[in-house]
C-alpha atoms as a PDB file:
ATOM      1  CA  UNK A   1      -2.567  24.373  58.228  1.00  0.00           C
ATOM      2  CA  UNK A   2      -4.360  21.275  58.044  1.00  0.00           C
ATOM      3  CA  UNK A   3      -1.329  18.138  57.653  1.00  0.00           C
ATOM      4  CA  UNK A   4      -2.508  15.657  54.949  1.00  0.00           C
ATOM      5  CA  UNK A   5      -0.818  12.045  55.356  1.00  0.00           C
ATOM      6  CA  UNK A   6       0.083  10.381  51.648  1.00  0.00           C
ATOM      7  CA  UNK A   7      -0.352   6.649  50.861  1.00  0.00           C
ATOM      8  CA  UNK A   8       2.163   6.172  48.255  1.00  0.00           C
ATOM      9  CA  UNK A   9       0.335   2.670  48.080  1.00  0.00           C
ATOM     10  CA  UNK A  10      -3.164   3.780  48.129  1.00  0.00           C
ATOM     11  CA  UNK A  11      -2.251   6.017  45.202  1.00  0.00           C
ATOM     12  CA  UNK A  12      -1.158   3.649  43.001  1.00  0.00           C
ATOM     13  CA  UNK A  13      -3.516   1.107  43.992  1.00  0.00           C
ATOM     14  CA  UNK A  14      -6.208   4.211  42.429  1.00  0.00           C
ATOM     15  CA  UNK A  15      -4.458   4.513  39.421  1.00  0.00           C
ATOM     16  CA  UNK A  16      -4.134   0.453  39.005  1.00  0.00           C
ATOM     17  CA  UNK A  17      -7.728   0.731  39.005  1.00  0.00           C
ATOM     18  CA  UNK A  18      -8.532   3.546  36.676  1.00  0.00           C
ATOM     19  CA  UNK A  19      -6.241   1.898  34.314  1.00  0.00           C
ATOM     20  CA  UNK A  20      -8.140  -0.954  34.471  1.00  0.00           C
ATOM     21  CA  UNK A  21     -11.506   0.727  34.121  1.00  0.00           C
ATOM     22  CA  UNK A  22     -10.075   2.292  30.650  1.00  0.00           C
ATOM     23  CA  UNK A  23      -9.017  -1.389  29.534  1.00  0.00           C
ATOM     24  CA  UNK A  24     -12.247  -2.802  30.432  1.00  0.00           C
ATOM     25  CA  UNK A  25     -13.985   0.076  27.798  1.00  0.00           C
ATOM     26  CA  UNK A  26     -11.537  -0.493  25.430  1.00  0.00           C
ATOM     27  CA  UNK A  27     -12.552  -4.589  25.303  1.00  0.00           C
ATOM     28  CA  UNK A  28     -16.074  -4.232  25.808  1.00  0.00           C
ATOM     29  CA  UNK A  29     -16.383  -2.249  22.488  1.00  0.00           C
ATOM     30  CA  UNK A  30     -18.224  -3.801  20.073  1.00  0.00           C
ATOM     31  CA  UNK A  31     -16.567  -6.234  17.825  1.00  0.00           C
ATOM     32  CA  UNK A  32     -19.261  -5.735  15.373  1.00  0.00           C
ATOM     33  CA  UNK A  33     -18.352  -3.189  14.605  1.00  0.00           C
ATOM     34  CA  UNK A  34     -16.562  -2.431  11.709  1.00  0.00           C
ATOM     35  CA  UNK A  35     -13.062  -0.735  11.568  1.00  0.00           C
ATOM     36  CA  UNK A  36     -10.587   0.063   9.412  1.00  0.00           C
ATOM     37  CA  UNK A  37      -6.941  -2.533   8.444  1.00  0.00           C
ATOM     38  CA  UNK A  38      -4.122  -2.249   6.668  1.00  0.00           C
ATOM     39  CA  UNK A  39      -3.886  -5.143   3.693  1.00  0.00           C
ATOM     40  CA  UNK A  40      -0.362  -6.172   3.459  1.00  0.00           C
ATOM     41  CA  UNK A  41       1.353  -5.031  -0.231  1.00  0.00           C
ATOM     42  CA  UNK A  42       4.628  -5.623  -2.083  1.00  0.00           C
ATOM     43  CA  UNK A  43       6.194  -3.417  -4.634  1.00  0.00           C
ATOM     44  CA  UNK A  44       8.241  -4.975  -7.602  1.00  0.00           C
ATOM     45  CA  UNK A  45       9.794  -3.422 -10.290  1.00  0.00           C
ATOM     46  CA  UNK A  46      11.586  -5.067 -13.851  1.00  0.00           C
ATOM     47  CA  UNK A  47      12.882  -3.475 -16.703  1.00  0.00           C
ATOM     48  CA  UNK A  48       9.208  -2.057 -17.846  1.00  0.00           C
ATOM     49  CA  UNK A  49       6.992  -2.723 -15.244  1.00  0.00           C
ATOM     50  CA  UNK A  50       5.872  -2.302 -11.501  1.00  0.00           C
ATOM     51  CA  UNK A  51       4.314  -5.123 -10.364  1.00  0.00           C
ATOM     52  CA  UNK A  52       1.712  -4.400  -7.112  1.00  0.00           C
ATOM     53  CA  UNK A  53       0.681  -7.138  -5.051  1.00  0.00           C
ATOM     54  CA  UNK A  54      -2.152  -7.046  -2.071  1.00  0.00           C
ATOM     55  CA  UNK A  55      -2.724  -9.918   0.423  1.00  0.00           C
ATOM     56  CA  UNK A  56      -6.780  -9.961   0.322  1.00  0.00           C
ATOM     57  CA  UNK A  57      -7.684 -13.060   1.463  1.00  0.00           C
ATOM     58  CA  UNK A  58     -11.330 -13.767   1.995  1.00  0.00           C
ATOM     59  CA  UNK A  59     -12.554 -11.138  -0.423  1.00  0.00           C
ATOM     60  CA  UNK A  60     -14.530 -11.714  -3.364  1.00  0.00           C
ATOM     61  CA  UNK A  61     -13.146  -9.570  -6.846  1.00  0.00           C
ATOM     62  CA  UNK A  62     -16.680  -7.068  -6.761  1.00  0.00           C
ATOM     63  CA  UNK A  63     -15.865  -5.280  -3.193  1.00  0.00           C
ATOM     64  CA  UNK A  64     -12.282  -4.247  -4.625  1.00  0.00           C
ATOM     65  CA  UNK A  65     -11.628  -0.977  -5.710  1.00  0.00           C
ATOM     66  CA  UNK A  66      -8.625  -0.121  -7.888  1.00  0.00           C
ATOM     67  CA  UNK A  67      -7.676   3.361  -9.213  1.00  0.00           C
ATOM     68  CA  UNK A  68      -4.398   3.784 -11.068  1.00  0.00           C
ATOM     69  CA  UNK A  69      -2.897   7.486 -11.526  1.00  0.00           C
ATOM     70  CA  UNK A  70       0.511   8.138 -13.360  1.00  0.00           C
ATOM     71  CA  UNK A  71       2.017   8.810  -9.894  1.00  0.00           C
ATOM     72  CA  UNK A  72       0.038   6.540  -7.483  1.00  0.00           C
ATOM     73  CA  UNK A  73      -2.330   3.324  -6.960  1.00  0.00           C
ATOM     74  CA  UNK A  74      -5.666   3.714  -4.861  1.00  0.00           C
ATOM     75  CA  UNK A  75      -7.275   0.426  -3.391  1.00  0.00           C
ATOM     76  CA  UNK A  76     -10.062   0.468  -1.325  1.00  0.00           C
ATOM     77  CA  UNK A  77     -12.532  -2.702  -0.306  1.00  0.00           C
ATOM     78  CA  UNK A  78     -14.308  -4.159   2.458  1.00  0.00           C
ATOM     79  CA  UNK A  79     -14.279  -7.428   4.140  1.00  0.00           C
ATOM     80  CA  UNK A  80     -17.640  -8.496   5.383  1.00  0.00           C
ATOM     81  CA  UNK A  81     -18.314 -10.985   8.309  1.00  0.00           C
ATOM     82  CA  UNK A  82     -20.105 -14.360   7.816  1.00  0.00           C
ATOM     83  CA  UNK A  83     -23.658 -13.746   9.105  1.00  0.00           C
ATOM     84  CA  UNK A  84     -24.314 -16.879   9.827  1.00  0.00           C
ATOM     85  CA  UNK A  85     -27.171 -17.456  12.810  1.00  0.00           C
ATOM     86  CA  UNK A  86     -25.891 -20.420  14.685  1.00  0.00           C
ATOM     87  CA  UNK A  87     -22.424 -19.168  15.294  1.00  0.00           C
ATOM     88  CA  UNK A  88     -21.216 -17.178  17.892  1.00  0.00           C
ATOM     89  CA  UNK A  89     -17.691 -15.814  17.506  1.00  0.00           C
ATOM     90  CA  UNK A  90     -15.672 -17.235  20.736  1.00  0.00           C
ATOM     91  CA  UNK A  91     -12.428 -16.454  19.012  1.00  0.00           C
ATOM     92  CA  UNK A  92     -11.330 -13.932  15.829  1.00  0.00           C
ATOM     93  CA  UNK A  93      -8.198 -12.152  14.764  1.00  0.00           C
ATOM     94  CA  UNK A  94      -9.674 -11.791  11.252  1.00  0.00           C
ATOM     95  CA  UNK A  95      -9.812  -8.446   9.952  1.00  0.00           C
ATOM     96  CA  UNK A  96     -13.281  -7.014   9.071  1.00  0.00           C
ATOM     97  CA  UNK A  97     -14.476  -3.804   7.624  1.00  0.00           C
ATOM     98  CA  UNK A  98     -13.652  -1.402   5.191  1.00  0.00           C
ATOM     99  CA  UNK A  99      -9.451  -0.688   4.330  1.00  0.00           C
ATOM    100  CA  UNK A 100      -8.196   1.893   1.560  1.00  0.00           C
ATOM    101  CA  UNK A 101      -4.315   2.017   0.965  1.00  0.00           C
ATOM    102  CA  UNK A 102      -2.762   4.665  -1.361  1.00  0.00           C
ATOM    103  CA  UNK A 103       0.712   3.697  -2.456  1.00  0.00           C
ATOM    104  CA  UNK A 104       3.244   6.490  -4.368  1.00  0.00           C
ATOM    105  CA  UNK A 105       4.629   4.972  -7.428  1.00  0.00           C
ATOM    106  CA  UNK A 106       8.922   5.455  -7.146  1.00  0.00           C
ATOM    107  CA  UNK A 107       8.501   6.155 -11.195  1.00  0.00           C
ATOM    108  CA  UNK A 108       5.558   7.460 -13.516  1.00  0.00           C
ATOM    109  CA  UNK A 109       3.168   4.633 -15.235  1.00  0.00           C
ATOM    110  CA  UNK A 110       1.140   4.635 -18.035  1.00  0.00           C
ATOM    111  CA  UNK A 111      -2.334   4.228 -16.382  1.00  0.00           C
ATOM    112  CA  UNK A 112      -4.190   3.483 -18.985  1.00  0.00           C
ATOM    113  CA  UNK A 113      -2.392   0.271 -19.338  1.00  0.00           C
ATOM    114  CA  UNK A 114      -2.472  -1.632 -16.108  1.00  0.00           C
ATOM    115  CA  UNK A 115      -3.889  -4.841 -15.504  1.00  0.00           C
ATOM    116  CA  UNK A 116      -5.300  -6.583 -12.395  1.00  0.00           C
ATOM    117  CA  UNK A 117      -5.315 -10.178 -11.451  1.00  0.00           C
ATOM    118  CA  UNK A 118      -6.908 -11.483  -7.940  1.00  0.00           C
ATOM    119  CA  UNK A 119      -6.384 -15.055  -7.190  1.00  0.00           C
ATOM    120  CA  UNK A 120      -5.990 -17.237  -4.567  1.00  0.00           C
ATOM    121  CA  UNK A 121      -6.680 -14.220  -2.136  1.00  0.00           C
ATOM    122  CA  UNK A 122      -3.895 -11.725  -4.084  1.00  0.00           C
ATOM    123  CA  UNK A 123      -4.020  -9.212  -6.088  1.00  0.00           C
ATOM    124  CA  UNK A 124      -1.378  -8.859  -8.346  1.00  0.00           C
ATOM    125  CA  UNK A 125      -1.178  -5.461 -10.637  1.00  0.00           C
ATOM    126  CA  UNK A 126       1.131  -5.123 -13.567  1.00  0.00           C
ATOM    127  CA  UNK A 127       2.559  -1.464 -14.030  1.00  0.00           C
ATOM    128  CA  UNK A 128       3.740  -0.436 -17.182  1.00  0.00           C
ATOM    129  CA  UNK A 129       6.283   2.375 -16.804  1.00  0.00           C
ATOM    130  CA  UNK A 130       6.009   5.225 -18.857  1.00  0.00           C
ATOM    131  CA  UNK A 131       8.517   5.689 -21.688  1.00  0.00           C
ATOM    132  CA  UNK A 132      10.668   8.388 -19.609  1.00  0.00           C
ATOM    133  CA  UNK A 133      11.033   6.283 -16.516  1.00  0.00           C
ATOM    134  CA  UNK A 134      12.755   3.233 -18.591  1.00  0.00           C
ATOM    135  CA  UNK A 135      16.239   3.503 -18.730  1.00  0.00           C
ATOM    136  CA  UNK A 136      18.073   3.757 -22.223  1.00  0.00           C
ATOM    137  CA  UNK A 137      21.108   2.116 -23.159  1.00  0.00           C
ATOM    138  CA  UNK A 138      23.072   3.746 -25.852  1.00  0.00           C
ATOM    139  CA  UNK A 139      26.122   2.640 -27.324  1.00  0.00           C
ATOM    140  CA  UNK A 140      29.124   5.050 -27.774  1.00  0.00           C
ATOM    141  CA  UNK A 141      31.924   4.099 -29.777  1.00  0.00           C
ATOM    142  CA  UNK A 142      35.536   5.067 -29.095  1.00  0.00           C
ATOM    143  CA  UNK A 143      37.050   4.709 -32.258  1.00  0.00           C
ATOM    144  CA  UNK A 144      37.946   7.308 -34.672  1.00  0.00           C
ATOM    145  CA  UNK A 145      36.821  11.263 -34.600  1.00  0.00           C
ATOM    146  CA  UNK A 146      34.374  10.451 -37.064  1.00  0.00           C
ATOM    147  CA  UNK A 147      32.435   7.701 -35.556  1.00  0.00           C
ATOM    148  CA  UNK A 148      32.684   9.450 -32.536  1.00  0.00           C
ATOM    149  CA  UNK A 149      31.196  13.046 -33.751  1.00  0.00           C
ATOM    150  CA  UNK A 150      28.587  10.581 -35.264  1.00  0.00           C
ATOM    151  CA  UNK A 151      27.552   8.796 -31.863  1.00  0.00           C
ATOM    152  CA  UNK A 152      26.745  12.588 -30.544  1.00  0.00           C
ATOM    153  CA  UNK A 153      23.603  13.817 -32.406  1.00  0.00           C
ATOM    154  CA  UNK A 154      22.274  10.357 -31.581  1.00  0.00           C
ATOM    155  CA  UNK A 155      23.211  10.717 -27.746  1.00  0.00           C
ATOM    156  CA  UNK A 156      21.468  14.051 -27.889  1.00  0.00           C
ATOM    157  CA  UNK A 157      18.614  13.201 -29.822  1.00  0.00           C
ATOM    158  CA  UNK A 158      17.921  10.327 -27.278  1.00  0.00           C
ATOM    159  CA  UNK A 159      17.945  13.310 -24.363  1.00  0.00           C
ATOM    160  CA  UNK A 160      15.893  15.567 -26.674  1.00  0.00           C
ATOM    161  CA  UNK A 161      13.079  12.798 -27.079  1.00  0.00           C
ATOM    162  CA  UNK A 162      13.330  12.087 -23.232  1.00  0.00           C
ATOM    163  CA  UNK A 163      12.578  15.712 -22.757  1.00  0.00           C
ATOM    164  CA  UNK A 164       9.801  15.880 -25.191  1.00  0.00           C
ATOM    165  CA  UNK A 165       8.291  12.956 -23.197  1.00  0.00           C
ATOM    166  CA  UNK A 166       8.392  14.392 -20.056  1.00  0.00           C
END
């Protein structure tokens, strides 16, 4: 039996260094390459719209994508780097390359209906919720048995048309 001697030093000064070799890869890839980034978005929401806005900065209007489904919003795009020959990047934390962000809509839209605005580097969408998702307000009265038998075909007509809409 052959009596092996450990370095508890020597060990970690081996895996110091191979975790130092897979840091060096990791900066030495290319930065011109182009990845993938997550746009920053807010969600609003008002009596009969959603309103979407994107933080897009630096891109022009033609290399945005937006697709609106009743349940969902699709925006894709790409942020290209200046090409300019005389510089050389010493410094960047700008995000380059392609992004696509799919955001679930809390209630149903009417699709067919939105509208897009981009300035100043956002992109603002406005939502109009579909007839179902608004909420109704319907007015009961208390008074006598008449009025109130009255109030209760409207009440269920209300639900009837919601369900017909649905």
């Amino acid at each position: 039996m052959k009596i092996v001697r450990l370095s508890p030093l020597e060990q970690m000064d081996s895996l110091r260094r191979q975790i130092d070799r897979v840091f060096d890869d990791i900066d030495n890839v290319a930065y011109d390459s182009y990845s993938t980034w997550t746009p920053a978005i807010e969600l609003l929401d008002d009596s009969d719209n959603l309103i979407l806005r994107m933080q897009l900065a630096g891109l022009d209007g033609n290399d945005i994508d937006i697709q609106v489904t009743r349940g969902s919003v699709t925006i894709s795009g790409e942020r290209h780097r200046s090409e300019a020959e005389s510089w050389r990047y010493l410094h960047s934390e700008f995000n380059y390359g392609k992004f696509q962000r799919q955001i679930s809509l809390p209630v149903p839209v009417v699709n067919s209906e939105a509208t897009a605005n981009y300035e100043a580097g956002i992109l603002t969408l406005i939502l109009p919720k579909a007839e179902e998702a608004k909420q109704r307000v319907v007015k009961i009265s208390l008074g006598d048995e008449a009025s109130a038998n009255n109030s209760r075909p409207e009440t269920e007509s209300v639900a009837e048309e919601a369900a017909v809409n649905a």
